[in-house]
C-alpha atoms as a PDB file:
ATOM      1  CA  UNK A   1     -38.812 -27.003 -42.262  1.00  0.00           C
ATOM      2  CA  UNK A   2     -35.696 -29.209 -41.187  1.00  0.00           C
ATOM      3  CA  UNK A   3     -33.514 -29.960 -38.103  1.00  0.00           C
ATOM      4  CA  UNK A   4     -29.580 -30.442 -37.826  1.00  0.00           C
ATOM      5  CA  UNK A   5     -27.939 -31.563 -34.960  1.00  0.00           C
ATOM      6  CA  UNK A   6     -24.299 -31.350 -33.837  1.00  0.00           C
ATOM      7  CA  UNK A   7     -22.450 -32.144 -31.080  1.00  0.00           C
ATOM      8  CA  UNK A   8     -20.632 -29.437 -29.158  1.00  0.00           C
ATOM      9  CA  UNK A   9     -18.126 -31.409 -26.674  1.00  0.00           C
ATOM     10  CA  UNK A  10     -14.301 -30.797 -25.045  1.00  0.00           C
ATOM     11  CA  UNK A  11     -12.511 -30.513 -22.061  1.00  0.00           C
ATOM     12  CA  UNK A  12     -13.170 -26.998 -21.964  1.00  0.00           C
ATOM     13  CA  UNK A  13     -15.968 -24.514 -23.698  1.00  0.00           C
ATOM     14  CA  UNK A  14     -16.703 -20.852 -22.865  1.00  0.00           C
ATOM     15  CA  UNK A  15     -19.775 -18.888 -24.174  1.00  0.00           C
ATOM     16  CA  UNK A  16     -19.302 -15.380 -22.823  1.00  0.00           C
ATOM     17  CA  UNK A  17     -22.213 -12.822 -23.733  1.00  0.00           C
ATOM     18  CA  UNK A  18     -21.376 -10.233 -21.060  1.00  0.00           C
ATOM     19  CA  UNK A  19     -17.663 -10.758 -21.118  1.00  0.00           C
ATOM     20  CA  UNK A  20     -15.779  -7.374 -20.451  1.00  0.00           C
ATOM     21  CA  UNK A  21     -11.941  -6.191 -20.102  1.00  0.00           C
ATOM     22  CA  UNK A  22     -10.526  -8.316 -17.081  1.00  0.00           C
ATOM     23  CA  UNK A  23     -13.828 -10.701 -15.955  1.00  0.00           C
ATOM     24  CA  UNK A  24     -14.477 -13.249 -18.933  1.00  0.00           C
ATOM     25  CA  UNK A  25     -17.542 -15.437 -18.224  1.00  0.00           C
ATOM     26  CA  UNK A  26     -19.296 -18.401 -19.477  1.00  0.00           C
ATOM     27  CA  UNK A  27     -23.180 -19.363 -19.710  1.00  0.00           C
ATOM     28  CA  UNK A  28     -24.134 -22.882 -19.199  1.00  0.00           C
ATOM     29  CA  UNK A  29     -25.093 -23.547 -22.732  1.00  0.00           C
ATOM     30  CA  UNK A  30     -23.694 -22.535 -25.348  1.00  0.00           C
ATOM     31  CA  UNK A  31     -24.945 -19.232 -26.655  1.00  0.00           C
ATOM     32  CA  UNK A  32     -26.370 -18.791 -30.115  1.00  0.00           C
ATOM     33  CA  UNK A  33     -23.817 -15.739 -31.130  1.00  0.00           C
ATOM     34  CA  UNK A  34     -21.217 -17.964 -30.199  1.00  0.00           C
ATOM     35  CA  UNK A  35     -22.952 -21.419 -32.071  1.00  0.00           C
ATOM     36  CA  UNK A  36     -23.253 -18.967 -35.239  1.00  0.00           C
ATOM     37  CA  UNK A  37     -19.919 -17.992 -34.704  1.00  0.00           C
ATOM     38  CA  UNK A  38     -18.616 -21.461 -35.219  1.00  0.00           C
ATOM     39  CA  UNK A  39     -20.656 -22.116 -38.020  1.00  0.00           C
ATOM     40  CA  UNK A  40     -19.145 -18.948 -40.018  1.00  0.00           C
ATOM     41  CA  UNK A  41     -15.639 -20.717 -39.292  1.00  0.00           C
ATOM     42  CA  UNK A  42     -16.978 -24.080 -41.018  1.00  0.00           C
ATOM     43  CA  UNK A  43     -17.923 -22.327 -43.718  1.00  0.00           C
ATOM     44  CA  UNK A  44     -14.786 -20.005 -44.520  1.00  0.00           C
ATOM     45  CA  UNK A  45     -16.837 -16.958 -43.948  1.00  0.00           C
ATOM     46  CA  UNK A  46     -14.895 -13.878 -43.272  1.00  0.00           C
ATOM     47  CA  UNK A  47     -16.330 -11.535 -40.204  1.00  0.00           C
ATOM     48  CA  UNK A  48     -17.142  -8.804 -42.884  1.00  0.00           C
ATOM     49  CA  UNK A  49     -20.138  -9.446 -45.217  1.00  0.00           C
ATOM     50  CA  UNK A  50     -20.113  -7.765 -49.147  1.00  0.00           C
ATOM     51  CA  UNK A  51     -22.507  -7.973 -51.548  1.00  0.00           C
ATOM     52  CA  UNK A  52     -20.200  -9.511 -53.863  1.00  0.00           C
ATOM     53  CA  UNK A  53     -20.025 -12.539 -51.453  1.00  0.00           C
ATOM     54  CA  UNK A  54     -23.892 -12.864 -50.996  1.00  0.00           C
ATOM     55  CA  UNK A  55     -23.620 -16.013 -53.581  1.00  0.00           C
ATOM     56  CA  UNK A  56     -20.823 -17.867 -51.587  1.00  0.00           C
ATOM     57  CA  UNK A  57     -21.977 -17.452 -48.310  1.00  0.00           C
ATOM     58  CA  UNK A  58     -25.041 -17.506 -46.664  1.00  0.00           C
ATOM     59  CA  UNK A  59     -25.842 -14.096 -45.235  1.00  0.00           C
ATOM     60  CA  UNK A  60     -25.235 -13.637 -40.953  1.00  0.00           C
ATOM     61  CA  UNK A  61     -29.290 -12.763 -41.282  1.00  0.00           C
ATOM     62  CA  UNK A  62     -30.173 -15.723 -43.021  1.00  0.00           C
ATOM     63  CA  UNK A  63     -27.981 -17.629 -39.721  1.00  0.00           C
ATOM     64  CA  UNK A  64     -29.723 -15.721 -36.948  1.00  0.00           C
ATOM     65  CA  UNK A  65     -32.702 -16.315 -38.315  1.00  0.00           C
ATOM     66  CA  UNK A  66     -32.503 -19.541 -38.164  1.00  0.00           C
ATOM     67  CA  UNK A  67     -34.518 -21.710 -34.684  1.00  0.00           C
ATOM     68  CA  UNK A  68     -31.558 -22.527 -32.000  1.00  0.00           C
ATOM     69  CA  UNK A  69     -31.997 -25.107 -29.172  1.00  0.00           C
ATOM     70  CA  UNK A  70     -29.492 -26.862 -26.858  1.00  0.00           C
ATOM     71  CA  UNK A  71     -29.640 -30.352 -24.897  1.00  0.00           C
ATOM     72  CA  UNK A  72     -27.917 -30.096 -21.925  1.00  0.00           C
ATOM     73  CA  UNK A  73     -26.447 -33.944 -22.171  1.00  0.00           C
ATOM     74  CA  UNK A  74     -23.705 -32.775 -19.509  1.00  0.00           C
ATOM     75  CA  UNK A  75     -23.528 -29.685 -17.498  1.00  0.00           C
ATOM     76  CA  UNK A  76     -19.753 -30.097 -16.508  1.00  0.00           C
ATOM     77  CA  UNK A  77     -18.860 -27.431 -13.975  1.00  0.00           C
ATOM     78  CA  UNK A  78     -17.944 -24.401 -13.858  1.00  0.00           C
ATOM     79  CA  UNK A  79     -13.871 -23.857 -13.957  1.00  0.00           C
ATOM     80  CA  UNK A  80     -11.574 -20.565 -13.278  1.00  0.00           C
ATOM     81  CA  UNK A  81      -8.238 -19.577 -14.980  1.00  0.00           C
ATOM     82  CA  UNK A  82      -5.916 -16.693 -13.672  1.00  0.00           C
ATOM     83  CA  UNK A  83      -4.037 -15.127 -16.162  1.00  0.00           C
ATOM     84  CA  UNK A  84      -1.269 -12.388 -15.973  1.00  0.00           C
ATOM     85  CA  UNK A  85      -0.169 -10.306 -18.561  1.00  0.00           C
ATOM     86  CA  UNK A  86       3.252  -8.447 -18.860  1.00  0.00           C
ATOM     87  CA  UNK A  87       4.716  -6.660 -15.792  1.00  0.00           C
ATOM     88  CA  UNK A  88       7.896  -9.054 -16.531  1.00  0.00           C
ATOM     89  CA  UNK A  89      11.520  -8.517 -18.464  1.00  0.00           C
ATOM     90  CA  UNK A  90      12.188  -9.229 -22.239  1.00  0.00           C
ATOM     91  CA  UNK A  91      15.706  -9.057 -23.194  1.00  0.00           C
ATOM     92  CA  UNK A  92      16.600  -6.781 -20.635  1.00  0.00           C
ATOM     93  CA  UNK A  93      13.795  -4.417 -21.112  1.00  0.00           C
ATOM     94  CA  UNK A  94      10.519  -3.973 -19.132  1.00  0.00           C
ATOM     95  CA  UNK A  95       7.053  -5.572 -20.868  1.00  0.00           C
ATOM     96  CA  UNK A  96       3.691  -4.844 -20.052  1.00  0.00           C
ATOM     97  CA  UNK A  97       0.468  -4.513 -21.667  1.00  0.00           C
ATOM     98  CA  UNK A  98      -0.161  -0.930 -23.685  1.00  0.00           C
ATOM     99  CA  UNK A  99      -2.997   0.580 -21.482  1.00  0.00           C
ATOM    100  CA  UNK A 100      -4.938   3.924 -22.391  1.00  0.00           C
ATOM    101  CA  UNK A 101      -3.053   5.923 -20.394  1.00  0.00           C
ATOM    102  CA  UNK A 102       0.444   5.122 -22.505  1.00  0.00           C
ATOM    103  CA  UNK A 103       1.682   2.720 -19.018  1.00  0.00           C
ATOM    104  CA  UNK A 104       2.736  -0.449 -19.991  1.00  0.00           C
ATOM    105  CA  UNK A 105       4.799  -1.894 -16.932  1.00  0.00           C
ATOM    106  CA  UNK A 106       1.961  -2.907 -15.092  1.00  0.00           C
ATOM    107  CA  UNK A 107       0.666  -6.608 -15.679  1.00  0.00           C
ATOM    108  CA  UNK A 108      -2.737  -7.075 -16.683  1.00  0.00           C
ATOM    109  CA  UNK A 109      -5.063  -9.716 -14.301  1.00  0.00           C
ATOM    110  CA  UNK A 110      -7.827 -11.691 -15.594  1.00  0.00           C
ATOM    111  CA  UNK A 111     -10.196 -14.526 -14.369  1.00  0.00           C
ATOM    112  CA  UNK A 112     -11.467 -16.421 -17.222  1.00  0.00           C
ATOM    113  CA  UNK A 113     -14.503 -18.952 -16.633  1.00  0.00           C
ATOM    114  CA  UNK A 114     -15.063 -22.073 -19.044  1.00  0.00           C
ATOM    115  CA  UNK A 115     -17.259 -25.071 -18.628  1.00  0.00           C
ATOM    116  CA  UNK A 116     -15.082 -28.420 -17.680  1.00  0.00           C
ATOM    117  CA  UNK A 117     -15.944 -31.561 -19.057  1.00  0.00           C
ATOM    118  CA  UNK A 118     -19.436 -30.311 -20.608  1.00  0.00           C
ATOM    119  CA  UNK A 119     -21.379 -31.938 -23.829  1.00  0.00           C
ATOM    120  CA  UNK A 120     -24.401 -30.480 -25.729  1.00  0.00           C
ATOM    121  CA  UNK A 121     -26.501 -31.715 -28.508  1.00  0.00           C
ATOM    122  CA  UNK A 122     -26.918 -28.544 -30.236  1.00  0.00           C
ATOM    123  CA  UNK A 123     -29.607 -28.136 -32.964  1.00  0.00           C
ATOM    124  CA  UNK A 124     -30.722 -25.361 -35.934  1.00  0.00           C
ATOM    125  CA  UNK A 125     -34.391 -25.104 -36.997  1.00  0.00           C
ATOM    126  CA  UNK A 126     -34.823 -23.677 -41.094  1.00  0.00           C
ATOM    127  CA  UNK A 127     -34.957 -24.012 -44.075  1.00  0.00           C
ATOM    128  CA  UNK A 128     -33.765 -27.844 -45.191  1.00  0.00           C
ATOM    129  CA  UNK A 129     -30.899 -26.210 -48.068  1.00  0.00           C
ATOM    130  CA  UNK A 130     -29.491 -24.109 -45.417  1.00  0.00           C
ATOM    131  CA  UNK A 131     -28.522 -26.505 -43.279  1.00  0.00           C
ATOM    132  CA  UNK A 132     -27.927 -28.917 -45.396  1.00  0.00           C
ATOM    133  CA  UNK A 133     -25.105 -26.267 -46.436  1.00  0.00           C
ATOM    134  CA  UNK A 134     -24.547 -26.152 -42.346  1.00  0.00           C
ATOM    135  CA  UNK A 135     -24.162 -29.768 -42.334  1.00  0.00           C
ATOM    136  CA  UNK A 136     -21.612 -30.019 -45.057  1.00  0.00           C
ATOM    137  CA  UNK A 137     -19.172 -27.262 -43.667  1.00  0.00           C
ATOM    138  CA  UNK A 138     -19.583 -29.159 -40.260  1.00  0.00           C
ATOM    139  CA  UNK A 139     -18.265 -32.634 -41.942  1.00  0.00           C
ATOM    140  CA  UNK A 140     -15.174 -30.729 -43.363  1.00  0.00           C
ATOM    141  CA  UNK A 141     -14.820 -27.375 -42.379  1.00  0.00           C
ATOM    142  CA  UNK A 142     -12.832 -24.409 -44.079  1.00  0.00           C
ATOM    143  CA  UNK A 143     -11.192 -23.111 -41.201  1.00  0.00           C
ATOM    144  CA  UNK A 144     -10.672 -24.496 -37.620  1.00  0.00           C
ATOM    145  CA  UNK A 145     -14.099 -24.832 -35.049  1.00  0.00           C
ATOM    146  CA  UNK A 146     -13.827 -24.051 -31.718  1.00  0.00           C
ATOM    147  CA  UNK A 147     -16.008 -24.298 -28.109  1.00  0.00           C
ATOM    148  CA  UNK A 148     -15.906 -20.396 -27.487  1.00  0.00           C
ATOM    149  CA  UNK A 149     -12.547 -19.488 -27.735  1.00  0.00           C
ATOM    150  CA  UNK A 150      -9.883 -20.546 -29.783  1.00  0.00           C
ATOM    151  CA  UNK A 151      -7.860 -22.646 -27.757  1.00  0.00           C
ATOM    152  CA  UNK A 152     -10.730 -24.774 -26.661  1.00  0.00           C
ATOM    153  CA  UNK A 153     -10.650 -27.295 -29.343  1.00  0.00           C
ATOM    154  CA  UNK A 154     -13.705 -29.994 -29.919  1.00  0.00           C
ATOM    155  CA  UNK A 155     -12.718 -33.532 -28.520  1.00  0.00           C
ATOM    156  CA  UNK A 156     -15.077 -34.998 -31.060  1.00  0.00           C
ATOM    157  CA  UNK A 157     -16.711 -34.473 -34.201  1.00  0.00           C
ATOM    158  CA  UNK A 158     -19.089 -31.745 -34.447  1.00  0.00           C
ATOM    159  CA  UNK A 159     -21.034 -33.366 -37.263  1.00  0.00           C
ATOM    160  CA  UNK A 160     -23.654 -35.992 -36.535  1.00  0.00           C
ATOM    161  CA  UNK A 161     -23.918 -38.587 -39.739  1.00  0.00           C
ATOM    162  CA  UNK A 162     -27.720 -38.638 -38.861  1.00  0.00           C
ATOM    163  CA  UNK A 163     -27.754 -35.163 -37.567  1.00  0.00           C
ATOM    164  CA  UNK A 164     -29.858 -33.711 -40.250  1.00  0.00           C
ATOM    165  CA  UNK A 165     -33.899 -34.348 -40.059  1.00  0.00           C
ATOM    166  CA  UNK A 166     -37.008 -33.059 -41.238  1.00  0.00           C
ATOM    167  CA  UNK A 167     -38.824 -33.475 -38.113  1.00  0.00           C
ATOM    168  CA  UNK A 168     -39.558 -30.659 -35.790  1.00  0.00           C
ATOM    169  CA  UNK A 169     -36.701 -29.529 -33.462  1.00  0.00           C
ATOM    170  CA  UNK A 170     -38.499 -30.280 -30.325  1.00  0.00           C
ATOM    171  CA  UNK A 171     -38.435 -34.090 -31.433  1.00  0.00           C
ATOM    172  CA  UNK A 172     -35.583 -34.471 -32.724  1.00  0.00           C
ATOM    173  CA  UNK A 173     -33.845 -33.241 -29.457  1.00  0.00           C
ATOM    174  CA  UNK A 174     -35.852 -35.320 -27.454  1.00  0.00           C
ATOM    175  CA  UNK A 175     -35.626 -38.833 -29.721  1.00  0.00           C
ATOM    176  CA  UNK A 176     -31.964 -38.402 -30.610  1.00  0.00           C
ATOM    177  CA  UNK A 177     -30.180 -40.849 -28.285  1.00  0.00           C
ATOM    178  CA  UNK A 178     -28.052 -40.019 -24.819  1.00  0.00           C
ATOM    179  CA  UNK A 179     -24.760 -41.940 -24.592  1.00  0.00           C
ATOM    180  CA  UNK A 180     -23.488 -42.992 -21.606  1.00  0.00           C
ATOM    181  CA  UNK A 181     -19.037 -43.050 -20.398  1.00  0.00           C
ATOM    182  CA  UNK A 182     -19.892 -46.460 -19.466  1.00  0.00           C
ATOM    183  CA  UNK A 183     -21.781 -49.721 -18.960  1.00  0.00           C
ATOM    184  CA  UNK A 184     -22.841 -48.426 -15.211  1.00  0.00           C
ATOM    185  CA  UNK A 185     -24.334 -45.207 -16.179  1.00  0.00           C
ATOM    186  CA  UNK A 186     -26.344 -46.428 -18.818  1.00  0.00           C
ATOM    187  CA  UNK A 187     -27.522 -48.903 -16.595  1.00  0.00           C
ATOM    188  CA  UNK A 188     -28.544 -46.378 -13.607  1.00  0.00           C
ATOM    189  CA  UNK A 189     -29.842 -44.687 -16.310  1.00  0.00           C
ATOM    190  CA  UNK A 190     -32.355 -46.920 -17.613  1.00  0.00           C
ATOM    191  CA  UNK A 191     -33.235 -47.761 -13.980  1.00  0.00           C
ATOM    192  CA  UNK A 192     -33.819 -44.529 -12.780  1.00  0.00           C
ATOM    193  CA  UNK A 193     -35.218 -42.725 -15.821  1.00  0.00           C
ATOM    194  CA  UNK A 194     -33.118 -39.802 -17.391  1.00  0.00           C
ATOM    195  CA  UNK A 195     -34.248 -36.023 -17.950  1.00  0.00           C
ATOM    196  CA  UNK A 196     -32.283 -33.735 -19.728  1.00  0.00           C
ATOM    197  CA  UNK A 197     -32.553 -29.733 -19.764  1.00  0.00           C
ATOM    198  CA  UNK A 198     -33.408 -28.230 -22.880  1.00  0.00           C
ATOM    199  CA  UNK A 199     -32.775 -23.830 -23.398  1.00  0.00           C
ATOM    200  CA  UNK A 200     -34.515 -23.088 -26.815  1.00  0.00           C
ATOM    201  CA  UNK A 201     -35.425 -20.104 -28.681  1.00  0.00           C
ATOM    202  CA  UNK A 202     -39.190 -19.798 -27.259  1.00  0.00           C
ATOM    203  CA  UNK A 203     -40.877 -19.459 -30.921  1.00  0.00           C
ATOM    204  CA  UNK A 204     -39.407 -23.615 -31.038  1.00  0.00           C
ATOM    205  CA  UNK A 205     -42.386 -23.876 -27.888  1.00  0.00           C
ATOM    206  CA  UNK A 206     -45.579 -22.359 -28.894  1.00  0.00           C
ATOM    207  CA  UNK A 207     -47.324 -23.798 -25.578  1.00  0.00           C
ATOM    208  CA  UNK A 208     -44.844 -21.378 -23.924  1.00  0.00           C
ATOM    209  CA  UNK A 209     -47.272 -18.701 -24.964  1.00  0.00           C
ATOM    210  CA  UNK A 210     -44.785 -15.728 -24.658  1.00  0.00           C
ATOM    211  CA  UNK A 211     -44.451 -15.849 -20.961  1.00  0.00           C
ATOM    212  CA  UNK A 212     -42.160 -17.206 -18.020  1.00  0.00           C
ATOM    213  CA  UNK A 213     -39.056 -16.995 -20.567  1.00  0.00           C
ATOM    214  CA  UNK A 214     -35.814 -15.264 -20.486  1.00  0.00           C
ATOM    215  CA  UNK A 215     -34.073 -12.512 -22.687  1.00  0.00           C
ATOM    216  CA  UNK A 216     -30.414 -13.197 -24.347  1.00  0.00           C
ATOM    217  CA  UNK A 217     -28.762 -11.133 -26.064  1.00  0.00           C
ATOM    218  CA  UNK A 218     -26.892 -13.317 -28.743  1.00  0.00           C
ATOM    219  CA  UNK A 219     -28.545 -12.969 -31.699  1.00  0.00           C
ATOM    220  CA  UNK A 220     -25.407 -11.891 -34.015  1.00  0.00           C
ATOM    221  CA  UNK A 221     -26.211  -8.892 -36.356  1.00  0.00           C
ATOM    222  CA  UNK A 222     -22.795  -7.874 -37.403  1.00  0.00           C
ATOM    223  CA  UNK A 223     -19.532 -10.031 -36.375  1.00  0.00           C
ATOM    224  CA  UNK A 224     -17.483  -7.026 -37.925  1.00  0.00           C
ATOM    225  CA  UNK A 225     -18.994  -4.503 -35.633  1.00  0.00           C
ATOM    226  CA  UNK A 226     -19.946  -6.687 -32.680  1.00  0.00           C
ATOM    227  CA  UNK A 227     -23.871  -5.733 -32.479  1.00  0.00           C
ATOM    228  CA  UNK A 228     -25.905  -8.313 -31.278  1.00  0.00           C
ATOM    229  CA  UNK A 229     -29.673  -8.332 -30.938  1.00  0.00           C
ATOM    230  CA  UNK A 230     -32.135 -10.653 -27.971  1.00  0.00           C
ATOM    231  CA  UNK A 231     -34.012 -12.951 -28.055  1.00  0.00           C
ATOM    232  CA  UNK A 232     -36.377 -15.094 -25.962  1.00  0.00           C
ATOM    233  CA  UNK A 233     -36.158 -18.461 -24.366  1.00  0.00           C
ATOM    234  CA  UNK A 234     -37.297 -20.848 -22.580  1.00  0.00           C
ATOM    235  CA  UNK A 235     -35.762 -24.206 -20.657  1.00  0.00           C
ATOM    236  CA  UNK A 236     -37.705 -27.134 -20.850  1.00  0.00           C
ATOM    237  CA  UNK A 237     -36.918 -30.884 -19.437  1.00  0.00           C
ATOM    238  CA  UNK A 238     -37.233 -33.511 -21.798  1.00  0.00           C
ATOM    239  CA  UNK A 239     -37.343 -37.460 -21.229  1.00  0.00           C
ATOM    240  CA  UNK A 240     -35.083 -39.915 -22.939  1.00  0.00           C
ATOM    241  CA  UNK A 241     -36.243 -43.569 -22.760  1.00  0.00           C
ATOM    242  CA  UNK A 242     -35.074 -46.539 -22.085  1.00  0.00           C
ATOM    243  CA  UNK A 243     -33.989 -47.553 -25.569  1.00  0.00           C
ATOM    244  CA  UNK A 244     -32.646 -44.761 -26.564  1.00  0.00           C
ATOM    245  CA  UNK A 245     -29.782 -44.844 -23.610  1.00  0.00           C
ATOM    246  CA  UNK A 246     -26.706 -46.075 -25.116  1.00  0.00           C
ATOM    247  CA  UNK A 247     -23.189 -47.259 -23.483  1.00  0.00           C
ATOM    248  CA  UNK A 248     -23.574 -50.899 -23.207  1.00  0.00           C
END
């Protein structure tokens, strides 16, 4: 078994799992359907899966199955956007958004929630020539990656040079170094000590024994149908030392 990390950092990220009609939301980590999601993109791989592409793609199984963590390096906050559709003029005529009843000259509100100024060390558990597929797509990906939704764009590189290990995921989360914005924070960090929150897929915990967990359903099953399965977790703090604080 193997590890890959990537970073998963913007201005702005969303990773809805209940999201429905007019309320979008966001979890605080990034979810796993949504992490898969962006993988598929790296890779080029269409939404629809075919027999005849089973030797150019990795199957969506073969990516669910695969052990997901997230370090919480920054939390960011929690951020609303109001949007409005139609209920305006175009060239004279009246626009509005096509509703089930055959109306369209009323606008459509939404409140869409993203995270602000969050950053996650992400990481895959598997097999080491899977992700060292992963890993590859990541350093030059096929089609655009994105933090949840297509306009939130990455303000760094998803791909980690030393990203990919074969140690466990549990230690390579809590080894890989925290970087600090600046030569203060690193400092306070040091000083005061520095725990970050791990959410993992609870199989990555054995000691967790099966209980005080929580159910997610993001396990992608189809991406052309939208069925997703669950899955359990479990959060877990970790402690980054000393030396492994960087920003000086």
């Amino acid at each position: 078994m193997a590890s890959l990390l990537f970073r998963l950092e913007g201005p702005m990220q969303s990773w809805g799992t209940q999201s429905r009609f007019t309320m979008r939301e966001t979890g605080l980590e990034p979810s796993k359907s949504g992490v898969i999601g962006l993988l598929c993109a790296a890779l080029g791989k269409p939404r629809e899966e075919s027999e005849a592409d089973a030797a150019r793609w990795p199957s969506l199984e073969s990516l669910a199955s695969l052990g997901f963590a997230v370090r919480v390096d920054r939390p960011g906050r929690v951020e609303r956007d109001y949007h409005t559709a139609g209920g305006s003029h175009h060239k004279g005529e009246r626009y509005g958004v096509i509703r089930a009843d055959g109306r369209s000259s009323t606008p459509v509100v939404s409140n869409r929630y993203y995270l602000a100024d969050a950053s996650f060390l992400a990481g895959l558990d598997g097999d080491l020539s899977l992700l060292e597929c992963l890993a590859a797509a990541l350093k030059s990906p096929v089609w655009p990656i994105y933090l949840g939704r297509k306009s939130f764009v990455p303000s760094c590189p998803a791909f980690l040079d030393d990203g990919l290990t074969e140690r466990s995921l549990a230690e390579a989360l809590t080894d890989y170094p925290w970087t600090a914005r600046n030569r203060g924070e690193a400092i306070r960090a040091r000083r005061d000590g520095l725990k970050l929150t791990v959410v993992a897929d609870a199989t990555l915990f054995p000691e967790a024994g099966g209980g005080g967990g929580d159910i997610r359903h993001d396990v992608p099953l189809s991406f052309a149908e939208r069925r997703f399965g669950t899955r359990a977790v479990v959060t877990r703090t970790v402690d980054i030392s000393p030396e492994r604080i960087r920003g000086d």
